[in-house]
Structure formats: structure tokens, C-alpha cells
N, C-alpha and C. Protein backbone atom coordinates (compact mmCIF):
# COMPACT_ATOMS: atom_id res chain seq x y z
N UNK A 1 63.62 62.70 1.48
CA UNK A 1 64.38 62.36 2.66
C UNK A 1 63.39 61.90 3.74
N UNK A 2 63.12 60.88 3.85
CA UNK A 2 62.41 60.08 5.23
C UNK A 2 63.27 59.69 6.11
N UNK A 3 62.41 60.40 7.41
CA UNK A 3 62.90 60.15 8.70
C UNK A 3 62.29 59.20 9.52
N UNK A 4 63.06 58.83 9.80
CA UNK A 4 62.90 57.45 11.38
C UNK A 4 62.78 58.44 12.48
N UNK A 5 61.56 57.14 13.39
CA UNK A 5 61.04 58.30 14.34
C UNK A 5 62.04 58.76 15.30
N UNK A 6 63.26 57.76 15.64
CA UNK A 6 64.35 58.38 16.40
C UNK A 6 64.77 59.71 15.44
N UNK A 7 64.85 59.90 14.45
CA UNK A 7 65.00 61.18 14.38
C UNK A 7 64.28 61.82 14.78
N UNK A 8 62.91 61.79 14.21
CA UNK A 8 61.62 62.95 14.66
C UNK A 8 62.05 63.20 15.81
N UNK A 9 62.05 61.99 16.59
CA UNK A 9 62.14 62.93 18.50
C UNK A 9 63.31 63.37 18.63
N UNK A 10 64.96 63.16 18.10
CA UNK A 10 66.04 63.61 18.41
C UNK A 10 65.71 65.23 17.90
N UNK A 11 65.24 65.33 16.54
CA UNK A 11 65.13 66.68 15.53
C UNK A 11 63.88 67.75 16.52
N UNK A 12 63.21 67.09 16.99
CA UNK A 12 62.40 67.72 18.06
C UNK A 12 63.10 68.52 19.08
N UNK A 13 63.52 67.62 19.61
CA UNK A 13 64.44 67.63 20.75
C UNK A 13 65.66 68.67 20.78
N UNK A 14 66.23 68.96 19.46
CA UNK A 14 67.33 69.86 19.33
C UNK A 14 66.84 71.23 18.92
N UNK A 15 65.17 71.30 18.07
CA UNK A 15 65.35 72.71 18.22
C UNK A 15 64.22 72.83 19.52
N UNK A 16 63.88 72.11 20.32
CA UNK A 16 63.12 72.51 21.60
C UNK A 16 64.25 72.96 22.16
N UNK A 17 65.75 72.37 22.34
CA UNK A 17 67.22 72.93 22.83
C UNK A 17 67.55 74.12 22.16
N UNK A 18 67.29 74.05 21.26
CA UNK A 18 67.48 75.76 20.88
C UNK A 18 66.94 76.99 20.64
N UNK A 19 65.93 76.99 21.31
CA UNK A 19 64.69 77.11 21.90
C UNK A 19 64.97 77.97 23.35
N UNK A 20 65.14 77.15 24.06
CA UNK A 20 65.29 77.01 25.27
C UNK A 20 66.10 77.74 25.47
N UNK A 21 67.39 77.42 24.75
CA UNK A 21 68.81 78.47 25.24
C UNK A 21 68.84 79.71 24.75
N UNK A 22 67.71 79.78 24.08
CA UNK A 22 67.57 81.35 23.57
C UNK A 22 67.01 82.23 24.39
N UNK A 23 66.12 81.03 25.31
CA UNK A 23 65.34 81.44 26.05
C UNK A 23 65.77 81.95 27.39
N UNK A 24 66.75 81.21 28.00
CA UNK A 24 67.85 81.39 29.04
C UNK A 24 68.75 82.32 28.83
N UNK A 25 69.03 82.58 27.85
CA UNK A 25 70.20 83.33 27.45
C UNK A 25 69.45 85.00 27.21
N UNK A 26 68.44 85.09 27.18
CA UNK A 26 67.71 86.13 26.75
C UNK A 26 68.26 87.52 27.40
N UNK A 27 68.34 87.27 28.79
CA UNK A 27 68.85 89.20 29.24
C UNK A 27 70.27 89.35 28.80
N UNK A 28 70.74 88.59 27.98
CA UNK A 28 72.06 88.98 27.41
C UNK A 28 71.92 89.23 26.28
N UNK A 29 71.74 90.39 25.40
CA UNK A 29 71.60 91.25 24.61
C UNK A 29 72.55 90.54 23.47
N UNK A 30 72.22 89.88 22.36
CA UNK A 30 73.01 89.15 21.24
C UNK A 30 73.88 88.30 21.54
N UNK A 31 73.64 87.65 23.01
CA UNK A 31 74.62 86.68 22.83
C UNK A 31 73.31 84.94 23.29
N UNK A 32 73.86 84.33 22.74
CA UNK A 32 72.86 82.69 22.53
C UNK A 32 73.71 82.08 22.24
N UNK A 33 73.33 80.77 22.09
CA UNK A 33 74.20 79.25 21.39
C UNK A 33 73.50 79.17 20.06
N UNK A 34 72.63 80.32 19.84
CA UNK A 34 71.92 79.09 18.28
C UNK A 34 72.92 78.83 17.25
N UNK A 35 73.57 79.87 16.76
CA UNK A 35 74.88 79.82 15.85
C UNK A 35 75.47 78.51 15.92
N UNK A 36 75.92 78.24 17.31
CA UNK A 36 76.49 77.06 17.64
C UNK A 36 75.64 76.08 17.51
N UNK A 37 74.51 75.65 17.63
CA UNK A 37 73.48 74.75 17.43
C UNK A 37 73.55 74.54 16.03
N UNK A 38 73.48 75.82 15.14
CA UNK A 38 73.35 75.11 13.72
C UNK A 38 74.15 75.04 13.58
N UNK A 39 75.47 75.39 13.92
CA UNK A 39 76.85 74.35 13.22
C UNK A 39 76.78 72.89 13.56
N UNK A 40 76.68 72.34 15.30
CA UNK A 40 76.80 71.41 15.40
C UNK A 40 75.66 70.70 14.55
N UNK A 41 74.55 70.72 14.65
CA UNK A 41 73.98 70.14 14.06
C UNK A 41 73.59 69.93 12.54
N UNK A 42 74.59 70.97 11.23
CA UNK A 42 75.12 70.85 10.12
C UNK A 42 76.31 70.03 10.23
N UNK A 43 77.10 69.72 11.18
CA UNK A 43 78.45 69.08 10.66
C UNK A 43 77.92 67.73 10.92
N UNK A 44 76.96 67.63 12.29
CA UNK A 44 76.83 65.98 11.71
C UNK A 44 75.25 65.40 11.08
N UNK A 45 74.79 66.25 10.96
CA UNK A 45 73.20 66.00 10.33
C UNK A 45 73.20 66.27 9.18
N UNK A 46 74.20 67.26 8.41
CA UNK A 46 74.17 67.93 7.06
C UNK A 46 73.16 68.44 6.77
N UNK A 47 72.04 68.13 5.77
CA UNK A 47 70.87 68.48 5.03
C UNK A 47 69.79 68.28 6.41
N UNK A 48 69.83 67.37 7.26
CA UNK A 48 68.90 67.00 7.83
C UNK A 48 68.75 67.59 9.00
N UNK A 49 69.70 68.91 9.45
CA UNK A 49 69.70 70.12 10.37
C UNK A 49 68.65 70.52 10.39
N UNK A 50 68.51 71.07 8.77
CA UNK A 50 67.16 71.96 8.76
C UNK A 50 66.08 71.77 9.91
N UNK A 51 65.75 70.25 9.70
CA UNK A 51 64.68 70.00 10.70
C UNK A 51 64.50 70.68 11.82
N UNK A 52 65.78 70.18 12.43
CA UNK A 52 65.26 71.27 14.24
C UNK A 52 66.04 72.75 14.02
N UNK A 53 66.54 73.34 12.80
CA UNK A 53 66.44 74.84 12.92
C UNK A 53 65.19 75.08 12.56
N UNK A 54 64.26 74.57 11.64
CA UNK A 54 63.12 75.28 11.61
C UNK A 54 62.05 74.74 12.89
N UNK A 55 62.32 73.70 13.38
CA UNK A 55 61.14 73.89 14.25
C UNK A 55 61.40 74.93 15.61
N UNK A 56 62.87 74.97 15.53
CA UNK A 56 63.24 76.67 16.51
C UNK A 56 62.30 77.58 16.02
N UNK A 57 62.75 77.87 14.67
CA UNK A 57 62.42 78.97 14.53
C UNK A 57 60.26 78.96 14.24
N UNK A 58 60.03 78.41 14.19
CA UNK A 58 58.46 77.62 14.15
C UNK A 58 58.14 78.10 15.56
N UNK A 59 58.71 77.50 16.52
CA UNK A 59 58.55 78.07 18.04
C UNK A 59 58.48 79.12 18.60
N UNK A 60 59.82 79.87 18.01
CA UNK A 60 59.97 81.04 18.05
C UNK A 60 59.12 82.10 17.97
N UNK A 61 58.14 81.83 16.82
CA UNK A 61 56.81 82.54 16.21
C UNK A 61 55.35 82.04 17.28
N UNK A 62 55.48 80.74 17.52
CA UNK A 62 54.71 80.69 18.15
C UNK A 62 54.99 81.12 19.91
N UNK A 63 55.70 81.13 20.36
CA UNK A 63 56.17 81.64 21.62
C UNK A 63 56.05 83.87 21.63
N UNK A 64 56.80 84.18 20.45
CA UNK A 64 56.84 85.63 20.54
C UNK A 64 55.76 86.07 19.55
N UNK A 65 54.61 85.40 18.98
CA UNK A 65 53.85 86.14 17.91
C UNK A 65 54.90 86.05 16.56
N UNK A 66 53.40 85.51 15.50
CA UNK A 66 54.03 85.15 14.37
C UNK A 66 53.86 86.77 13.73
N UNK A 67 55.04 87.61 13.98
CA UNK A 67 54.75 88.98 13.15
C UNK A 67 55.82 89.63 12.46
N UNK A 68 55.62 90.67 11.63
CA UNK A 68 56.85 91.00 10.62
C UNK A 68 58.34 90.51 10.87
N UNK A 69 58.75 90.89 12.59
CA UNK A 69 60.08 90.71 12.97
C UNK A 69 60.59 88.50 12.51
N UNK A 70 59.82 87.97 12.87
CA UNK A 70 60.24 86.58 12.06
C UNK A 70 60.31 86.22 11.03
N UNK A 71 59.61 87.10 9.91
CA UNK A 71 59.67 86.24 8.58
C UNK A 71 61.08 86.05 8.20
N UNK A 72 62.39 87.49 8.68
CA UNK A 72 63.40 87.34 8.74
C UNK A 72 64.37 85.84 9.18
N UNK A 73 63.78 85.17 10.30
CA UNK A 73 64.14 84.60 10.65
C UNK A 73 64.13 82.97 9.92
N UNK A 74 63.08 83.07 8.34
CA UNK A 74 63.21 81.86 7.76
C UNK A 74 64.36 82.20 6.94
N UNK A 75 65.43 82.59 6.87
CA UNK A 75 66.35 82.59 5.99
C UNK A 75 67.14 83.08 6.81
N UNK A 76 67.74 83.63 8.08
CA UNK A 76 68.66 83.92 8.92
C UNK A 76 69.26 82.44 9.19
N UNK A 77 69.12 81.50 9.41
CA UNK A 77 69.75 80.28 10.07
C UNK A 77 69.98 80.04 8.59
N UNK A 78 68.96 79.76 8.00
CA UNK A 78 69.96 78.84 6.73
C UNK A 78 70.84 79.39 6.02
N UNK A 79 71.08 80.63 6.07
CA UNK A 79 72.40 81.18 5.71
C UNK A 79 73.38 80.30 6.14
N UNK A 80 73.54 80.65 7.54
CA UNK A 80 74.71 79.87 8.38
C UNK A 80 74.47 78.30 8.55
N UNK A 81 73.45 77.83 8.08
CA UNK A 81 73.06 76.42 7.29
C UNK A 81 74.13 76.33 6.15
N UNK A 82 73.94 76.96 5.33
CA UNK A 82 74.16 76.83 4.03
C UNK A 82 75.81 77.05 3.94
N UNK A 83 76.89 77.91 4.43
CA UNK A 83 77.81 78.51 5.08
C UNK A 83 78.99 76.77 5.40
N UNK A 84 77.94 76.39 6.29
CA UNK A 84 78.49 75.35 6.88
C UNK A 84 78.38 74.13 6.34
N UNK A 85 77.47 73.82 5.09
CA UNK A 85 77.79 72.71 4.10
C UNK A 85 78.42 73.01 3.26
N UNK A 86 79.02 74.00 2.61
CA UNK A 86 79.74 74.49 1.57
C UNK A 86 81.49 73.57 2.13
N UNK A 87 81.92 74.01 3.52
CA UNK A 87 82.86 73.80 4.48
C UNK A 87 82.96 72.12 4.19
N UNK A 88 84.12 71.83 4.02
CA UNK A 88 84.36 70.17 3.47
C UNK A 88 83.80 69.76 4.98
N UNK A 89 84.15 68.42 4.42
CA UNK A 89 83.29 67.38 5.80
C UNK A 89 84.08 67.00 6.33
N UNK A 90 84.94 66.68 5.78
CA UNK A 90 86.49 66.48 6.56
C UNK A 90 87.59 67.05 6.46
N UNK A 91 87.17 68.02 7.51
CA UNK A 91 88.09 69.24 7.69
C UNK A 91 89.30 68.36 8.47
N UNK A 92 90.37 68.86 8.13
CA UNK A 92 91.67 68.96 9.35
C UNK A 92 91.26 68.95 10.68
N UNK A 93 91.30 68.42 11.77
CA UNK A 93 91.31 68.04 12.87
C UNK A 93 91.96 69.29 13.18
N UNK A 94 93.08 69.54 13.09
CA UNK A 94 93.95 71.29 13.66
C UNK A 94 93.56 72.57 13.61
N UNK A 95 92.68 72.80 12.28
CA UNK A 95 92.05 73.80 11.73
C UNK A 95 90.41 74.10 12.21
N UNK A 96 89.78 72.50 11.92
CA UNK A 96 88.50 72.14 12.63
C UNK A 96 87.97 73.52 13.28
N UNK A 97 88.25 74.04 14.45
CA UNK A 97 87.48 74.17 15.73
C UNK A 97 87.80 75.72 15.25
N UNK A 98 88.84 76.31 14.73
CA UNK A 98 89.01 77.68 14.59
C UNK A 98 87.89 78.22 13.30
N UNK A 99 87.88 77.19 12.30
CA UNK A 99 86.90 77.25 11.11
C UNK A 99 85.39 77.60 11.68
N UNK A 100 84.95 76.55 12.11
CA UNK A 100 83.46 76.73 12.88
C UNK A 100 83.10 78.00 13.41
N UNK A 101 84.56 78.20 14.40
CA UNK A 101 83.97 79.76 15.21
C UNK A 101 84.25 80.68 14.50
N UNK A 102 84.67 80.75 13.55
CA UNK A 102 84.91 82.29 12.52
C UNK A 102 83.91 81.92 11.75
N UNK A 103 83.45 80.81 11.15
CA UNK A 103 81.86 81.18 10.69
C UNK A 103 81.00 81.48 11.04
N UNK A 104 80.90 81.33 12.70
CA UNK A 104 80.15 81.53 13.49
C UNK A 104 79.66 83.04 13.73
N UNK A 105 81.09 83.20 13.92
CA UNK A 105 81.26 85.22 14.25
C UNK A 105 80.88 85.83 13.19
N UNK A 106 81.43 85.15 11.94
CA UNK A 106 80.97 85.85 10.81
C UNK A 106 79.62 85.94 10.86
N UNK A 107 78.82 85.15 10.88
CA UNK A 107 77.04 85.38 10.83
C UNK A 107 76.54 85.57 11.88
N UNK A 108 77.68 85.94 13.26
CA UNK A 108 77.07 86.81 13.94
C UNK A 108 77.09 88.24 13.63
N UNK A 109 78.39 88.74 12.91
CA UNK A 109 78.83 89.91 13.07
C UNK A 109 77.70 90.41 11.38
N UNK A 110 77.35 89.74 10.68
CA UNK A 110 76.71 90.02 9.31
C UNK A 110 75.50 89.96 9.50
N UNK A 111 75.01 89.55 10.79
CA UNK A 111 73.38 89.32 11.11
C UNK A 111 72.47 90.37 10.70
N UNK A 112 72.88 91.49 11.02
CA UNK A 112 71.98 92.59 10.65
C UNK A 112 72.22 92.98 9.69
N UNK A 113 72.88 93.04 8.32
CA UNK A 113 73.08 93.07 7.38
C UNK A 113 72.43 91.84 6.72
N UNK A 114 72.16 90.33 7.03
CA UNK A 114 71.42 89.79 6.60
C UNK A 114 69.86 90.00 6.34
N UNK A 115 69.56 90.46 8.03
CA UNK A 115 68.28 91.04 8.29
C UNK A 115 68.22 92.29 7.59
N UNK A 116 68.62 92.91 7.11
CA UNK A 116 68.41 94.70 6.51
C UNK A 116 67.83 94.37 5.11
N UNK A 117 67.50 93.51 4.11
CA UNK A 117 67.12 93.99 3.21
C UNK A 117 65.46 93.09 3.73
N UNK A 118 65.22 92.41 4.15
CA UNK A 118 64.02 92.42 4.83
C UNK A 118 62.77 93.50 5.87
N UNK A 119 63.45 93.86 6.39
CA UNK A 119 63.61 95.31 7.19
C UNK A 119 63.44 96.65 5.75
N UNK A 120 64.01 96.62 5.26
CA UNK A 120 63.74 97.58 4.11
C UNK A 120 62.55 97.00 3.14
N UNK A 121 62.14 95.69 2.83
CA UNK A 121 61.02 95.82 2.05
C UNK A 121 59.68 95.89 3.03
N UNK A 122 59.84 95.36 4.51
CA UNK A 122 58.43 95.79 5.12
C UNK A 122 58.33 96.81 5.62
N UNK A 123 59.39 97.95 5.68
CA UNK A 123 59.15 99.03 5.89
C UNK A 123 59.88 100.12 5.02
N UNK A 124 59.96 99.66 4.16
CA UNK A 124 59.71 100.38 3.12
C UNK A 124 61.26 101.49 3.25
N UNK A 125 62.26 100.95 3.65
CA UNK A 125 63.27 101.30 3.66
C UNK A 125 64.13 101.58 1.78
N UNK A 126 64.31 102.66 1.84
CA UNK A 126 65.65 102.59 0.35
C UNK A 126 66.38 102.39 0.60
N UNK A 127 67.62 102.37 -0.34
CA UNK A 127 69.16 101.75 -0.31
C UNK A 127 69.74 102.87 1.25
N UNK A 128 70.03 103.61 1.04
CA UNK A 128 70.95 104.68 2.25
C UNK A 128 70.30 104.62 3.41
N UNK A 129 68.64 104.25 3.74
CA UNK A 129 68.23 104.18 4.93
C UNK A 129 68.39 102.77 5.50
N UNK A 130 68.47 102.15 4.65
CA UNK A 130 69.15 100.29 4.94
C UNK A 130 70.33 100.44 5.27
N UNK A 131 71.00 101.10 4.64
CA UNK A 131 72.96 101.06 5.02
C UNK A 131 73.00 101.94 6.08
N UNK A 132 71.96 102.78 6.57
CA UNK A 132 71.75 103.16 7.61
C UNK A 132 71.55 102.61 8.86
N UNK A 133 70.45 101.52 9.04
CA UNK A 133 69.74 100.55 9.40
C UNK A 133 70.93 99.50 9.68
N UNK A 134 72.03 99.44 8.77
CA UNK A 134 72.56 98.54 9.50
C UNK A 134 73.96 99.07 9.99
N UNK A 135 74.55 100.11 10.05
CA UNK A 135 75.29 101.14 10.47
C UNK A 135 75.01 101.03 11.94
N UNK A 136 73.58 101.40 12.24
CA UNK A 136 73.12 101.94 13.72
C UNK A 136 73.29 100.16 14.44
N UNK A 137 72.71 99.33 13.78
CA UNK A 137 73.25 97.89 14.52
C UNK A 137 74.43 97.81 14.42
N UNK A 138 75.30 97.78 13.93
CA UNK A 138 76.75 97.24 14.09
C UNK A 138 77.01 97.14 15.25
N UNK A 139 77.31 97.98 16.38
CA UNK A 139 77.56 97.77 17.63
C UNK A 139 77.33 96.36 18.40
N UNK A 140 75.87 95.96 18.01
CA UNK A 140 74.84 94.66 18.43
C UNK A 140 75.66 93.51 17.61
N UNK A 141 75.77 94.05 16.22
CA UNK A 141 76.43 92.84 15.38
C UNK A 141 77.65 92.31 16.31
N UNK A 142 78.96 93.33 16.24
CA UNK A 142 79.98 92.97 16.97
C UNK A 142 79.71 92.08 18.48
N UNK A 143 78.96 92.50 19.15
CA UNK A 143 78.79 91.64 20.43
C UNK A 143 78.17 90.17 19.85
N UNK A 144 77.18 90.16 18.90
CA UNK A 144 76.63 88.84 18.36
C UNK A 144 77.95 88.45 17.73
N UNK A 145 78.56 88.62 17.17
CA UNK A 145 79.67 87.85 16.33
C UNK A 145 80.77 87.67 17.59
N UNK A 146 81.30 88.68 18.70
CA UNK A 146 82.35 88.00 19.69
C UNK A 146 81.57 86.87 20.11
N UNK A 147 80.22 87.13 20.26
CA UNK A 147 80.03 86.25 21.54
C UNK A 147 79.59 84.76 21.18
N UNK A 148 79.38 84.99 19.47
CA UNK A 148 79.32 83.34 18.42
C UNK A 148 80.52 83.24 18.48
N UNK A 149 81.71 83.97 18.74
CA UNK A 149 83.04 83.02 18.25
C UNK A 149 83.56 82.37 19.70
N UNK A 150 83.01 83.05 20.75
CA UNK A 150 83.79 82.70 22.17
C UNK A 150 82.86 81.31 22.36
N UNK A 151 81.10 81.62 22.23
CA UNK A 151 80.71 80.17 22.41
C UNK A 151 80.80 79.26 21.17
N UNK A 152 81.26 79.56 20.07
CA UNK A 152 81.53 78.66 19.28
C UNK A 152 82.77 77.43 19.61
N UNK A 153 84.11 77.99 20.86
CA UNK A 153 84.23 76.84 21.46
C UNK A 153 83.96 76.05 21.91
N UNK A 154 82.62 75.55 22.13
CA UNK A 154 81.52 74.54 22.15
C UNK A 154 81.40 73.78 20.87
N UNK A 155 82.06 73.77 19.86
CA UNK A 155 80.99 73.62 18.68
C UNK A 155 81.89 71.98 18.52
N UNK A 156 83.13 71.77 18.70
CA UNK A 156 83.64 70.58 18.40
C UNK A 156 83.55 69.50 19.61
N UNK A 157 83.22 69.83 20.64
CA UNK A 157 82.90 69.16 21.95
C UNK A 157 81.29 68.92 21.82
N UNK A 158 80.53 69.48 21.23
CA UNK A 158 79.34 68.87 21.35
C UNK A 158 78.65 68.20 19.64
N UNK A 159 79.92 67.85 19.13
CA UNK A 159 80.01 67.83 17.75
C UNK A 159 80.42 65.91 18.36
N UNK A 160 81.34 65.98 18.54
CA UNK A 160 81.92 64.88 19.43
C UNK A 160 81.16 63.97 20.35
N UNK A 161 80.43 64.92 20.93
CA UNK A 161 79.57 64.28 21.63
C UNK A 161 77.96 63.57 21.22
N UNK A 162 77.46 64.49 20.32
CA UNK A 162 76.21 64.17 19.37
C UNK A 162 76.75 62.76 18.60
N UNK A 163 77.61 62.51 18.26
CA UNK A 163 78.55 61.39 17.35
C UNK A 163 78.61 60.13 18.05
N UNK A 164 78.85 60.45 19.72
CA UNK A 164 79.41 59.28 20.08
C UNK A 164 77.91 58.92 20.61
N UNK A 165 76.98 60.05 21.40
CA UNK A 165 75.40 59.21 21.49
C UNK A 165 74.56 58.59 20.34
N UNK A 166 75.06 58.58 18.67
CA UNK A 166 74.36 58.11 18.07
C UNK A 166 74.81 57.40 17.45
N UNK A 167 76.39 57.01 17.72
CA UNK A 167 76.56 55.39 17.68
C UNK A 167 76.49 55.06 19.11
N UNK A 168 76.19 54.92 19.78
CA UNK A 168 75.51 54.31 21.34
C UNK A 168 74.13 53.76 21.23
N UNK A 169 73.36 55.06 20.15
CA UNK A 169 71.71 54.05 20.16
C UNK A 169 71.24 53.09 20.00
N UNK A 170 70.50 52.67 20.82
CA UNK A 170 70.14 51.80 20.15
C UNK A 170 69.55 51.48 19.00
């Protein structure tokens, strides 16, 4: 898959944006747009998302220290990568916008359950102290999953909008 440099700088550009809003969004305890970032940018980039979720998450490491707590984070997005190409491409227009944000919530509300068997092999967690481990998050999950489904009403308005600036380019 070769990219044109208008991608490079657009694919730049979106995870420096998601990035950023993680960054802004920070004294709010599990709530962000990234969820919403990788949807929008799976429904109209497909395969070619990846790009600016990993250079988020690339940033991410380099901004907070590249240490145990990220390795999690190379397979946290592409879940909800992966989630959201499975999802036809041409969804119903009616259905559309409710689909997105319940996937959304969903891998907000499953986040720490994604993260727990990672968490158990670097620290050496067994099965009952993992189901433990993610017992004591749930609380965090639930606020990450309301607060992916409330900003996941974003996800078809800037879905819309990414569409109409890149038939505009030049």
C-alpha cells in the first residue's frame, strides 16, 4: 500500500489530532475522542487508518515514556480498528450513526478487559487476579464506554466532513 504525500501529511495530521485531544481532554478521567477518531477514520480510510492510529499511539510513548503501560496500547486501537471493518461499508443511512456509537461504547466499556491479559503477563497476574483486575476497573470502563457513545455523536458529522474535504483537494 503506497502513499501519496497528501496522505503522509493528512495521516500525520490526524494522529497529531488525536494526540492532542487526548491531550486536552486529559483531567477528564476516561473520557477522549480517540474511539471516535478511529471510527471516523476506519469508515473512510479503511485499512489506511492504521497510519495515524499508530503514529498516536507512537507519540503517545514518546510524549509519556515508552514503558510497560503502552505496549498495551499496540493492539488497544486496532481492536476497535478491526471492529469497524468487519461493519459493511454501506451501512443504512438510519442505522449508520447508532452502529458507530455502540461500537464505540462497546470498546470503551471492554477496554480494560482488553488491557487485562497484558497486565497479567507483565505482572505476572493469574486467571482470578486478572478477573480481578478487571472487576476493580469496571467503574472506569463504564464512564469510558458512556462517554465513547455520547461523543461518538460526532462520528457521522466528521465522517461527512473528512469526505467532503477530500473531494475538495486539490
Amino acid at each position: 500500500m503506497s502513499l501519496k504525500l497528501r496522505e503522509i501529511a493528512l495521516f500525520a495530521m490526524y494522529g497529531a489530532l488525536i494526540f492532542v485531544s487526548k491531550l486536552v481532554l486529559e483531567m477528564l478521567p476516561n473520557v477522549h475522542l480517540i474511539g471516535v477518531f478511529v471510527v471516523v477514520l476506519t469508515v473512510v480510510y479503511r485499512s489506511k487508518a492504521l497510519y495515524p492510529i499508530y503514529i498516536f499511539v507512537f507519540m503517545l510513548g514518546l510524549y509519556n515514556g515508552f514503558s510497560l503501560w503502552w505496549f498495551p496500547y499496540l493492539y488497544l486501537w486496532t481492536v476497535l480498528w478491526g471492529a469497524v471493518m468487519l461493519l459493511p461499508k454501506n451501512m443504512p443511512k438510519e442505522i449508520a450513526p447508532a452502529v458507530y456509537m455502540i461500537v464505540c461504547a462497546l470498546h470503551g466499556v471492554l477496554y480494560g478487559t482488553l488491557y487485562a491479559p497484558a497486565q497479567a503477563i507483565m505482572f505476572g497476574l493469574n486467571f482470578e487476579k486478572m478477573c480481578i483486575w478487571i472487576l476493580n476497573g469496571l467503574p472506569w470502563d463504564l464512564v469510558h464506554g458512556t462517554s465513547n457513545f455520547i461523543c461518538g455523536i460526532l462520528i457521522i458529522p466528521l465522517v461527512k466532513a473528512i469526505r467532503r474535504a477530500d473531494r475538495n483537494a486539490v
